[in-house]
PDB file of N, CA and C in Angstrom:
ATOM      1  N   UNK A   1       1.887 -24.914 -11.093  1.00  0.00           N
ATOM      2  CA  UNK A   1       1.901 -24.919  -9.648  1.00  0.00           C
ATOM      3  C   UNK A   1       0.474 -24.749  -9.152  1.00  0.00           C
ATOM      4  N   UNK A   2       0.034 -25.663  -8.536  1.00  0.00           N
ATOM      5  CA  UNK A   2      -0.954 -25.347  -7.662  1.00  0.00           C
ATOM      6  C   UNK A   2      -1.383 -24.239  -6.894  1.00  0.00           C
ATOM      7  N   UNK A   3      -2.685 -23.801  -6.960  1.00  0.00           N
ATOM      8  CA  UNK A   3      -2.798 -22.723  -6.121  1.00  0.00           C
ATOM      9  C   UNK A   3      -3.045 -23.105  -4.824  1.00  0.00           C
ATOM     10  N   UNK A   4      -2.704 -22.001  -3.748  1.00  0.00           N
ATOM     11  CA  UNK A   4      -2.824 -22.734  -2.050  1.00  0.00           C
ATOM     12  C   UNK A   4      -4.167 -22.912  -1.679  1.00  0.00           C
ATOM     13  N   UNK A   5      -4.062 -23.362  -0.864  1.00  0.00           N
ATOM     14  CA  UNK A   5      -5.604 -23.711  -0.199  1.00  0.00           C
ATOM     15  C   UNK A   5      -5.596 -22.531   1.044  1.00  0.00           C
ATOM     16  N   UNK A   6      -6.944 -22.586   1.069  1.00  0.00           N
ATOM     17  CA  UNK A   6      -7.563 -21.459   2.129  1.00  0.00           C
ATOM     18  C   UNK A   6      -8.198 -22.210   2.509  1.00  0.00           C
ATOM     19  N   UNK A   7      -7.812 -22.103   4.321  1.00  0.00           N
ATOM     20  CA  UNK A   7      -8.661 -22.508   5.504  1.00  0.00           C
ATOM     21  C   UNK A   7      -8.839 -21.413   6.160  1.00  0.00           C
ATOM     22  N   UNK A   8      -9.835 -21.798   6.816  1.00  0.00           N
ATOM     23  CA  UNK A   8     -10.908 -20.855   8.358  1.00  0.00           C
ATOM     24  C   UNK A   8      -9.710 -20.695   9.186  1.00  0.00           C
ATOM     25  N   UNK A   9      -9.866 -19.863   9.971  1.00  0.00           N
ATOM     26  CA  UNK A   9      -9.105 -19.616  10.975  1.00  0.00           C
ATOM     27  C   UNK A   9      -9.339 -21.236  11.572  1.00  0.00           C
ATOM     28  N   UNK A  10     -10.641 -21.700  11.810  1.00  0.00           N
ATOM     29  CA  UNK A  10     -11.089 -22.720  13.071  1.00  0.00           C
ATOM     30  C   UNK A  10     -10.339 -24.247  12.282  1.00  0.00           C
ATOM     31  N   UNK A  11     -10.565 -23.703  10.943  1.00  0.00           N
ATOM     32  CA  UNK A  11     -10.099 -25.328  10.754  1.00  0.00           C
ATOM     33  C   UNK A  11      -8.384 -25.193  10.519  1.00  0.00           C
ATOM     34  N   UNK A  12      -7.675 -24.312  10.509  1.00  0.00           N
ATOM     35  CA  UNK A  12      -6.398 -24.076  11.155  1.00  0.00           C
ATOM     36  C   UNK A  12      -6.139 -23.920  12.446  1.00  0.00           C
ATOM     37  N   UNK A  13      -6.824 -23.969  13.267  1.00  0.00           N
ATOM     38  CA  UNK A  13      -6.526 -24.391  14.701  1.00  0.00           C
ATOM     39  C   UNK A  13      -6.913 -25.894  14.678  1.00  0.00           C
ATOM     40  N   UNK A  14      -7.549 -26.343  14.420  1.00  0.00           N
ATOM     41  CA  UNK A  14      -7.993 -27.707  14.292  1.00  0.00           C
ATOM     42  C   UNK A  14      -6.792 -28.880  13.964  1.00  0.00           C
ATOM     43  N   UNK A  15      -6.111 -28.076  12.702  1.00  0.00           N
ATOM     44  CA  UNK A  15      -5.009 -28.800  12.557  1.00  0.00           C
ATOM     45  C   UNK A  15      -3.909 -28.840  13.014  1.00  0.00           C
ATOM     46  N   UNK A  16      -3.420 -27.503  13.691  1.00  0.00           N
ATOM     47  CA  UNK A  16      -2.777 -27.203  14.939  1.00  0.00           C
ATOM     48  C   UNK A  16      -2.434 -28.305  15.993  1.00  0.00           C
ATOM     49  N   UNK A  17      -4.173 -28.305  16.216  1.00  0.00           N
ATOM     50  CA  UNK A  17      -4.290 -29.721  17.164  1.00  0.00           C
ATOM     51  C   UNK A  17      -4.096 -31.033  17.378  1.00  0.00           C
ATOM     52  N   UNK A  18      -4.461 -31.211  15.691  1.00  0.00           N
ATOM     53  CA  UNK A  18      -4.278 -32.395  15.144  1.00  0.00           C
ATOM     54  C   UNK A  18      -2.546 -32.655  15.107  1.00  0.00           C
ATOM     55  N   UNK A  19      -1.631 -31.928  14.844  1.00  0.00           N
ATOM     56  CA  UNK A  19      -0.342 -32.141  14.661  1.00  0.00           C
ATOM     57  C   UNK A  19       0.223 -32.293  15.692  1.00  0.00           C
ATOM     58  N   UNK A  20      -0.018 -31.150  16.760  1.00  0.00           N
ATOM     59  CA  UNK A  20       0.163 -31.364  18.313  1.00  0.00           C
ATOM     60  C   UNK A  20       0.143 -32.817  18.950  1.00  0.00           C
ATOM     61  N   UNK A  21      -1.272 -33.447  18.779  1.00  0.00           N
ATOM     62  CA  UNK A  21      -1.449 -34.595  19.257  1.00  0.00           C
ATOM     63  C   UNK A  21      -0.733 -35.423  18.298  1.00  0.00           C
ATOM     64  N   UNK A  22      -0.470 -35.710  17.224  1.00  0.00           N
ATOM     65  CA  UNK A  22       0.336 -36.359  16.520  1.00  0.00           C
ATOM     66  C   UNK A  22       1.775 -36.446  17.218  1.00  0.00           C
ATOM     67  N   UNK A  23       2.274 -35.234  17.121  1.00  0.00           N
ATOM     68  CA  UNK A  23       3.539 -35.283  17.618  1.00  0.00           C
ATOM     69  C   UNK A  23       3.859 -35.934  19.240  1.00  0.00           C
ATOM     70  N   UNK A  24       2.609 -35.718  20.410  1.00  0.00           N
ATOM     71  CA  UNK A  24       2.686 -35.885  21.606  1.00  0.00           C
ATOM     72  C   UNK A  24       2.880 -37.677  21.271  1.00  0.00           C
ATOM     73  N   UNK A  25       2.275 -38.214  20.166  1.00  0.00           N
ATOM     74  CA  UNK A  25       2.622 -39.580  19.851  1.00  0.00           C
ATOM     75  C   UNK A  25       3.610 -39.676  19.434  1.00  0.00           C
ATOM     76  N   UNK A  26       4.743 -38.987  19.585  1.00  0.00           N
ATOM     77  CA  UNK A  26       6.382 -39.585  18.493  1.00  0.00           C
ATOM     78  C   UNK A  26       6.462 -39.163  17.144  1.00  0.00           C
ATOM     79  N   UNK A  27       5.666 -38.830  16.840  1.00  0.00           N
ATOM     80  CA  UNK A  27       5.677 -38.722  15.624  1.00  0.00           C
ATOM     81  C   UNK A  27       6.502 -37.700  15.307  1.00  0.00           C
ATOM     82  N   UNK A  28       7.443 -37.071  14.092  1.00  0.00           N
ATOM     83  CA  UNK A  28       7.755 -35.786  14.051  1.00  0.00           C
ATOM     84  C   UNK A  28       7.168 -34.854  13.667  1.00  0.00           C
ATOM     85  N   UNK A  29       7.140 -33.380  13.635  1.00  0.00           N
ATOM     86  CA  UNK A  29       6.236 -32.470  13.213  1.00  0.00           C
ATOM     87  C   UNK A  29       6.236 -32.617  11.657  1.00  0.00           C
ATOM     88  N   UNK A  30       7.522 -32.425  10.918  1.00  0.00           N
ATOM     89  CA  UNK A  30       7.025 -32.966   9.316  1.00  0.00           C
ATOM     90  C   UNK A  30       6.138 -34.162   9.152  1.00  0.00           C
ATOM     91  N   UNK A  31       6.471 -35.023   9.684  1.00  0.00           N
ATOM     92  CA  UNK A  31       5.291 -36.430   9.391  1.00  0.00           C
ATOM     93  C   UNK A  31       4.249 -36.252   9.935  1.00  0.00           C
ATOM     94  N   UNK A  32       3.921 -35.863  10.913  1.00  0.00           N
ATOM     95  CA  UNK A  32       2.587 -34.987  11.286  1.00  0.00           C
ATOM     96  C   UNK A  32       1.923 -34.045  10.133  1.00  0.00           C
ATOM     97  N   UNK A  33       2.279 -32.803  10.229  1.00  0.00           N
ATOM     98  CA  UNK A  33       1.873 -32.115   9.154  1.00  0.00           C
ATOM     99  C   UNK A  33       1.758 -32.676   7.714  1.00  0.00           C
ATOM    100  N   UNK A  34       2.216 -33.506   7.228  1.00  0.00           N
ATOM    101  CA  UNK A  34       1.958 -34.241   6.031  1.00  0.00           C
ATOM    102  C   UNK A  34       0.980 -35.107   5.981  1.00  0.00           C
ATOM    103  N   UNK A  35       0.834 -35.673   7.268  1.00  0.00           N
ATOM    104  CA  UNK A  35      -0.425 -36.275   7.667  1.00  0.00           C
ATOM    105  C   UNK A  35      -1.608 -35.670   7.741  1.00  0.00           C
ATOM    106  N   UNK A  36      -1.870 -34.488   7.606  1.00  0.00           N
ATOM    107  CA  UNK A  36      -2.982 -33.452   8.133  1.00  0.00           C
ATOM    108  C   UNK A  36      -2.978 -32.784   6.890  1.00  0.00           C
ATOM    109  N   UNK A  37      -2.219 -32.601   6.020  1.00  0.00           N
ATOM    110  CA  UNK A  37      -2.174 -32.334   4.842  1.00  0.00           C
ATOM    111  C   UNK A  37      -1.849 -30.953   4.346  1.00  0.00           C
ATOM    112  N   UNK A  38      -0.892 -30.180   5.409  1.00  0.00           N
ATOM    113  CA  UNK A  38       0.164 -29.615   5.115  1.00  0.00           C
ATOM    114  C   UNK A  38       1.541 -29.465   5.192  1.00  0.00           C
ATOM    115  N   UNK A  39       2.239 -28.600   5.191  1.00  0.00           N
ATOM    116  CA  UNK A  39       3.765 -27.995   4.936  1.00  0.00           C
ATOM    117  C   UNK A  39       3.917 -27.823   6.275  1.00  0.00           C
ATOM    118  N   UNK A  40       5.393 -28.600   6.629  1.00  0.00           N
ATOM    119  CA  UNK A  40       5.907 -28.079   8.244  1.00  0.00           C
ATOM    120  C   UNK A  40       6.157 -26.417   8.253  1.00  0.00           C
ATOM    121  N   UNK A  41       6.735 -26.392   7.184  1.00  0.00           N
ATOM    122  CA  UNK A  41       6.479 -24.886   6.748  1.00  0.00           C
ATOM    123  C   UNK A  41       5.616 -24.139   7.594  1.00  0.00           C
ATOM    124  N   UNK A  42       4.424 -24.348   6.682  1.00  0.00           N
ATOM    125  CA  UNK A  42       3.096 -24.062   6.895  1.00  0.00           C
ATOM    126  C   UNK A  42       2.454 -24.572   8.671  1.00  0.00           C
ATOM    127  N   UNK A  43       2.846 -25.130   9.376  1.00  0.00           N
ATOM    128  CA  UNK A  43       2.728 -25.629  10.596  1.00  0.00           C
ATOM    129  C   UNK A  43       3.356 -24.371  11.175  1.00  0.00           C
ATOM    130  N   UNK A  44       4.684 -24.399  10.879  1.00  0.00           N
ATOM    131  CA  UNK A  44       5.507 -23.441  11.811  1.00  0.00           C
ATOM    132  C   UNK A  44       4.887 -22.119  11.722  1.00  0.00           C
ATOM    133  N   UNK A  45       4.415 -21.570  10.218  1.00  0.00           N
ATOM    134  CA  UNK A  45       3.923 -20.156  10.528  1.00  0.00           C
ATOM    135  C   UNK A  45       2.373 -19.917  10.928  1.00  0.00           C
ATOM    136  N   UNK A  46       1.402 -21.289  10.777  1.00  0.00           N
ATOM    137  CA  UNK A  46       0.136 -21.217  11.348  1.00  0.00           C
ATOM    138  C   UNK A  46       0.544 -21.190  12.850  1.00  0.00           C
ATOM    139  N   UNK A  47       1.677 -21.745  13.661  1.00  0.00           N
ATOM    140  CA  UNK A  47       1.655 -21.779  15.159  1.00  0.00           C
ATOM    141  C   UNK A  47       2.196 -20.824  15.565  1.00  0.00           C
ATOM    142  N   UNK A  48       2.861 -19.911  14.599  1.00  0.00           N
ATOM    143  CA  UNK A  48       3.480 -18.246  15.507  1.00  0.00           C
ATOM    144  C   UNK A  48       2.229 -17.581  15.429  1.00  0.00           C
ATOM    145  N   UNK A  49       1.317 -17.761  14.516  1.00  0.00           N
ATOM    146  CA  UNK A  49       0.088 -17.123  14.606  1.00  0.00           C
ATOM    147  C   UNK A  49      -0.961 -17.269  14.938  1.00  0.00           C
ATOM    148  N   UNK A  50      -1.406 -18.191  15.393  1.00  0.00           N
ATOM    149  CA  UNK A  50      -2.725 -18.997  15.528  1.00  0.00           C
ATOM    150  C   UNK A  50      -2.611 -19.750  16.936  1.00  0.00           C
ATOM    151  N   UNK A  51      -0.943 -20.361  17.240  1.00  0.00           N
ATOM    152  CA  UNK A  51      -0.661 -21.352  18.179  1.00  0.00           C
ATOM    153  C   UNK A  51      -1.477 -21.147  19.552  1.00  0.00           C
ATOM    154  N   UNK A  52      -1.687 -19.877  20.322  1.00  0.00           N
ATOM    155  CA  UNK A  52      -2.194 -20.022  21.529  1.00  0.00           C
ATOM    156  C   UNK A  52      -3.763 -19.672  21.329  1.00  0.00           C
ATOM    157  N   UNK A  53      -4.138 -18.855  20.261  1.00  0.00           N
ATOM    158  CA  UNK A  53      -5.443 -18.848  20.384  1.00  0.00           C
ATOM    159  C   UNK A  53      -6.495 -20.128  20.541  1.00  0.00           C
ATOM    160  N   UNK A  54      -7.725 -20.262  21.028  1.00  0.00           N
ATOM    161  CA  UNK A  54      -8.989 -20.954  21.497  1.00  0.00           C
ATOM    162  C   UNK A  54      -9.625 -20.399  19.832  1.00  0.00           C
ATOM    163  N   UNK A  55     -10.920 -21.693  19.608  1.00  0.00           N
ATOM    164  CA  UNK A  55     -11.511 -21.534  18.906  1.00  0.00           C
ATOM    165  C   UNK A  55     -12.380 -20.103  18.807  1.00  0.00           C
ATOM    166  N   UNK A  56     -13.104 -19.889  20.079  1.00  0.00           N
ATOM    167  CA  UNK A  56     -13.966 -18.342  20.101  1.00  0.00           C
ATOM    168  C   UNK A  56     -12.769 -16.729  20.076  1.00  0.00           C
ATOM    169  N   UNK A  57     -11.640 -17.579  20.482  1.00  0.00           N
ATOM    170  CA  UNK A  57     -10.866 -16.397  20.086  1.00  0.00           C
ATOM    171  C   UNK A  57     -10.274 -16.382  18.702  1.00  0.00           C
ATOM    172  N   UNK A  58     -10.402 -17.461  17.893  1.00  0.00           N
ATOM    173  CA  UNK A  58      -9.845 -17.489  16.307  1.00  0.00           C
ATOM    174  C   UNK A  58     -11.387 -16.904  15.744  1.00  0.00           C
ATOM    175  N   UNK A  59     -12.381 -16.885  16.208  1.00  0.00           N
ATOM    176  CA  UNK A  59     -13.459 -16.485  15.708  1.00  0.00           C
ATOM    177  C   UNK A  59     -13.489 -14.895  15.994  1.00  0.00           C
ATOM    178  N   UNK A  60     -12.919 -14.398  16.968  1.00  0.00           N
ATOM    179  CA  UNK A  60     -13.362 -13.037  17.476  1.00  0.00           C
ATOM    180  C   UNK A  60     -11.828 -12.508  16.484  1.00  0.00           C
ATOM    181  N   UNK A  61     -10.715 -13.168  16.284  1.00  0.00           N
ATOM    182  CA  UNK A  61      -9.956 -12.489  15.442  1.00  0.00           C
ATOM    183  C   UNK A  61     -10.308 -12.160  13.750  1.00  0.00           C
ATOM    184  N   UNK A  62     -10.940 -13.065  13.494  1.00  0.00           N
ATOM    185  CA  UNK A  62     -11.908 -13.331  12.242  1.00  0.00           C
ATOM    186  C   UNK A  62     -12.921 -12.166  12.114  1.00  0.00           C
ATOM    187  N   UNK A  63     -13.204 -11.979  12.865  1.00  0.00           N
ATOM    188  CA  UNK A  63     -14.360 -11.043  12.669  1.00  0.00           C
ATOM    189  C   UNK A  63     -13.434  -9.254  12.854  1.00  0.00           C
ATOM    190  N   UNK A  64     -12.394  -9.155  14.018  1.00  0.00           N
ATOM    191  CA  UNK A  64     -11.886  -7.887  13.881  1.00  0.00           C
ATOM    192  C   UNK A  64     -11.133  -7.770  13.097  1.00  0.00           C
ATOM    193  N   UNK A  65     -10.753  -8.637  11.843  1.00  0.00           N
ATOM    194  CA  UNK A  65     -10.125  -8.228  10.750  1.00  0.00           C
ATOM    195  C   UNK A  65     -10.623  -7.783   9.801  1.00  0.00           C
ATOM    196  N   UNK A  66     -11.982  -8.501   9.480  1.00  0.00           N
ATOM    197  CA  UNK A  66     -13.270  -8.093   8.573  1.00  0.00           C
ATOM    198  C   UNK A  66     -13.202  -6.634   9.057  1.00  0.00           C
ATOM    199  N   UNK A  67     -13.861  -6.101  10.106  1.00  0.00           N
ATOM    200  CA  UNK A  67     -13.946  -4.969  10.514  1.00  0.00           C
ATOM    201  C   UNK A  67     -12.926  -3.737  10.245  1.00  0.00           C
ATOM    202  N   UNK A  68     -11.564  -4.820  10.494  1.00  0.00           N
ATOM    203  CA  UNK A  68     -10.505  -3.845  10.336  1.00  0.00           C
ATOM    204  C   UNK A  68     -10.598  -3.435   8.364  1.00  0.00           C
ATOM    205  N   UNK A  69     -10.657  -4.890   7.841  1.00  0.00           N
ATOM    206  CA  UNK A  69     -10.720  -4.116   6.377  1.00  0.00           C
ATOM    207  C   UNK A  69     -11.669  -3.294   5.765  1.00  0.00           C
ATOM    208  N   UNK A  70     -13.049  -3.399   6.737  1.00  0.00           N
ATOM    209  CA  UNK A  70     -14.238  -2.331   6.581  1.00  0.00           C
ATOM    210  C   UNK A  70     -13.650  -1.025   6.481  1.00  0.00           C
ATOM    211  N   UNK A  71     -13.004  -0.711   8.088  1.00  0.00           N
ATOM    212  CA  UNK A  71     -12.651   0.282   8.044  1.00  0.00           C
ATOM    213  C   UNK A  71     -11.319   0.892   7.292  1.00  0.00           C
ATOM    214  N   UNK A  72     -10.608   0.297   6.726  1.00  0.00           N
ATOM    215  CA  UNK A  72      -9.917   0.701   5.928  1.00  0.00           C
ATOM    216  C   UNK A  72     -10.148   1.112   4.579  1.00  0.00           C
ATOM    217  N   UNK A  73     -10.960  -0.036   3.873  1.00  0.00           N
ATOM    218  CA  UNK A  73     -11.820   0.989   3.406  1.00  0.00           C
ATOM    219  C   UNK A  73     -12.851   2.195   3.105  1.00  0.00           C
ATOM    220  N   UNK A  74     -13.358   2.376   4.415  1.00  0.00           N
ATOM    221  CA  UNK A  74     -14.034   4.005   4.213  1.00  0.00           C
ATOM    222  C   UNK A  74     -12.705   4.800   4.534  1.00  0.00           C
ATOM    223  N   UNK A  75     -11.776   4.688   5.285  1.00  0.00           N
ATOM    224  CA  UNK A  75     -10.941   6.076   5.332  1.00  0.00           C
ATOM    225  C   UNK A  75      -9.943   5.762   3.673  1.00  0.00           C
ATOM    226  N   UNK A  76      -9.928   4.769   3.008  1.00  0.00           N
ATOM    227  CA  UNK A  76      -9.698   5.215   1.357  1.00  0.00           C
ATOM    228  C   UNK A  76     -10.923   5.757   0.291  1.00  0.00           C
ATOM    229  N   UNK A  77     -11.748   5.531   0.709  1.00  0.00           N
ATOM    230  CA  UNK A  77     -13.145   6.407   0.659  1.00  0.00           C
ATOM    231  C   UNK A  77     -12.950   7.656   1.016  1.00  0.00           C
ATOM    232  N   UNK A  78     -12.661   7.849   1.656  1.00  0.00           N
ATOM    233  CA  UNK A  78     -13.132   9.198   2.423  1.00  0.00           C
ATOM    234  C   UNK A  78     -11.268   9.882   1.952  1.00  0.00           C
ATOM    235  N   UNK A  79     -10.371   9.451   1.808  1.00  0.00           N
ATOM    236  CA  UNK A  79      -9.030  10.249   1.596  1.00  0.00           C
ATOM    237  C   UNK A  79      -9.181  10.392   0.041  1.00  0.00           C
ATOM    238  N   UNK A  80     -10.001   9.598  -0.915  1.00  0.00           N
ATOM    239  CA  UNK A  80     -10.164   9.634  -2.575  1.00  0.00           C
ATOM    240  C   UNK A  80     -11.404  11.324  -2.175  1.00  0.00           C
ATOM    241  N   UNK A  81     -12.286  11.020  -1.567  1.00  0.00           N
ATOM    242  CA  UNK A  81     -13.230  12.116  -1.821  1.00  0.00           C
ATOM    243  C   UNK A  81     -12.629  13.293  -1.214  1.00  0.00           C
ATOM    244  N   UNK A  82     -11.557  13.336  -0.156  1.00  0.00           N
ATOM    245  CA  UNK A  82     -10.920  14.554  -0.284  1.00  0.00           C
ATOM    246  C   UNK A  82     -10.394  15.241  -1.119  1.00  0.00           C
ATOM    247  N   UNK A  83      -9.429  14.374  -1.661  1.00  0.00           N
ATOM    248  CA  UNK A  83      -8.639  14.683  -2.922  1.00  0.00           C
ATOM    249  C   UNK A  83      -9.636  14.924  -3.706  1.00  0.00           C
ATOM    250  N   UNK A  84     -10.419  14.634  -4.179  1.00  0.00           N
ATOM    251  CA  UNK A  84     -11.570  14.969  -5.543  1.00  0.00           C
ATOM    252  C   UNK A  84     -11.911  16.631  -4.716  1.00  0.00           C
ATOM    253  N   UNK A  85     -12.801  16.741  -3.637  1.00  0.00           N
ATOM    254  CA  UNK A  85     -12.623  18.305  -3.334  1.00  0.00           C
ATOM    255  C   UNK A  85     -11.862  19.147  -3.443  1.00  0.00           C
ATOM    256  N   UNK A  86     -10.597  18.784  -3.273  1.00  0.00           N
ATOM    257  CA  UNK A  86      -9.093  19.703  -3.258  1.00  0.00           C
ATOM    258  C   UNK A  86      -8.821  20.038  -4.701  1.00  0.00           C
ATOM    259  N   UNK A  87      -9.205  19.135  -5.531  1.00  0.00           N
ATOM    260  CA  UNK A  87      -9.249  19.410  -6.833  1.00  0.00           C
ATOM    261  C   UNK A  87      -9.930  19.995  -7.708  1.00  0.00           C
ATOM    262  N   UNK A  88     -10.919  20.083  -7.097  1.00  0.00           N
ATOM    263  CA  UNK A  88     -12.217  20.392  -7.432  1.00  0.00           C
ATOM    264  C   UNK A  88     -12.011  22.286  -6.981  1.00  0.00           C
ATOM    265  N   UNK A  89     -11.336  22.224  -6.125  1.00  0.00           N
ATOM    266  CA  UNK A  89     -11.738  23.452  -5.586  1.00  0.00           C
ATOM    267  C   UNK A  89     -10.163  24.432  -5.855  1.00  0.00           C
ATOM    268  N   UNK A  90      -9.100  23.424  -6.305  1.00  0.00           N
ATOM    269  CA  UNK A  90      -8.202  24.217  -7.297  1.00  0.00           C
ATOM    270  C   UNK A  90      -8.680  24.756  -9.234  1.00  0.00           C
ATOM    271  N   UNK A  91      -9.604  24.268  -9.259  1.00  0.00           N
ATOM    272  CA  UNK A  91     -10.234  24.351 -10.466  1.00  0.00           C
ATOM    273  C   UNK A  91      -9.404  23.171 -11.731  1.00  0.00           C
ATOM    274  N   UNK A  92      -9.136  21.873 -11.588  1.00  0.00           N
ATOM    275  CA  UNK A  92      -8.856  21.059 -11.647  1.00  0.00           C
ATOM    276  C   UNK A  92     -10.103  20.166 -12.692  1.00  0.00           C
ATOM    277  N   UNK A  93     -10.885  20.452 -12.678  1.00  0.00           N
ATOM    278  CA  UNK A  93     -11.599  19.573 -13.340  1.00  0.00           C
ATOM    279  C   UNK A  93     -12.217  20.018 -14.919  1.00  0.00           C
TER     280      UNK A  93
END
């Protein structure tokens, strides 16, 4: 089995668009999306998620997720170095 492909947020709105306008031609959304070179599948759950955002807003979501996983990692940083003190200071080591 193939592994999936990874797109940008931008070039998943792109295709968004591309299917959109496909379809505004008759076309159906499966024959669209196959045309663009994915899964209606994959159409349907890029447009519950992606569907109303603008390009600078698929960019500003892009970036507060980075951020968000920044910060998720220092507070697992910072909850490992607690635990190492707590242990440390039960005489644990």
């Amino acid at each position: 089995m193939a592994a999936p492909k990874k797109f940008t947020v931008e070039q998943i709105i792109v295709k968004l668009r591309e299917v959109e306008k496909l379809t505004g031609q008759g076309m159906t959304i499966p024959m669209a999306a196959k045309r663009v070179g994915i899964t209606d599948q994959t159409f349907y759950r890029w447009r519950t998620r992606y569907g109303a955002l603008k390009e600078d807003e698929a960019k500003r979501l892009v970036i507060l997720e980075q951020e968000n996983n920044r910060l998720k990692r220092i507070v697992a940083e910072q909850a490992l170095d607690i635990s190492m003190l707590k242990d440390l200071q039960r005489g644990k080591w």
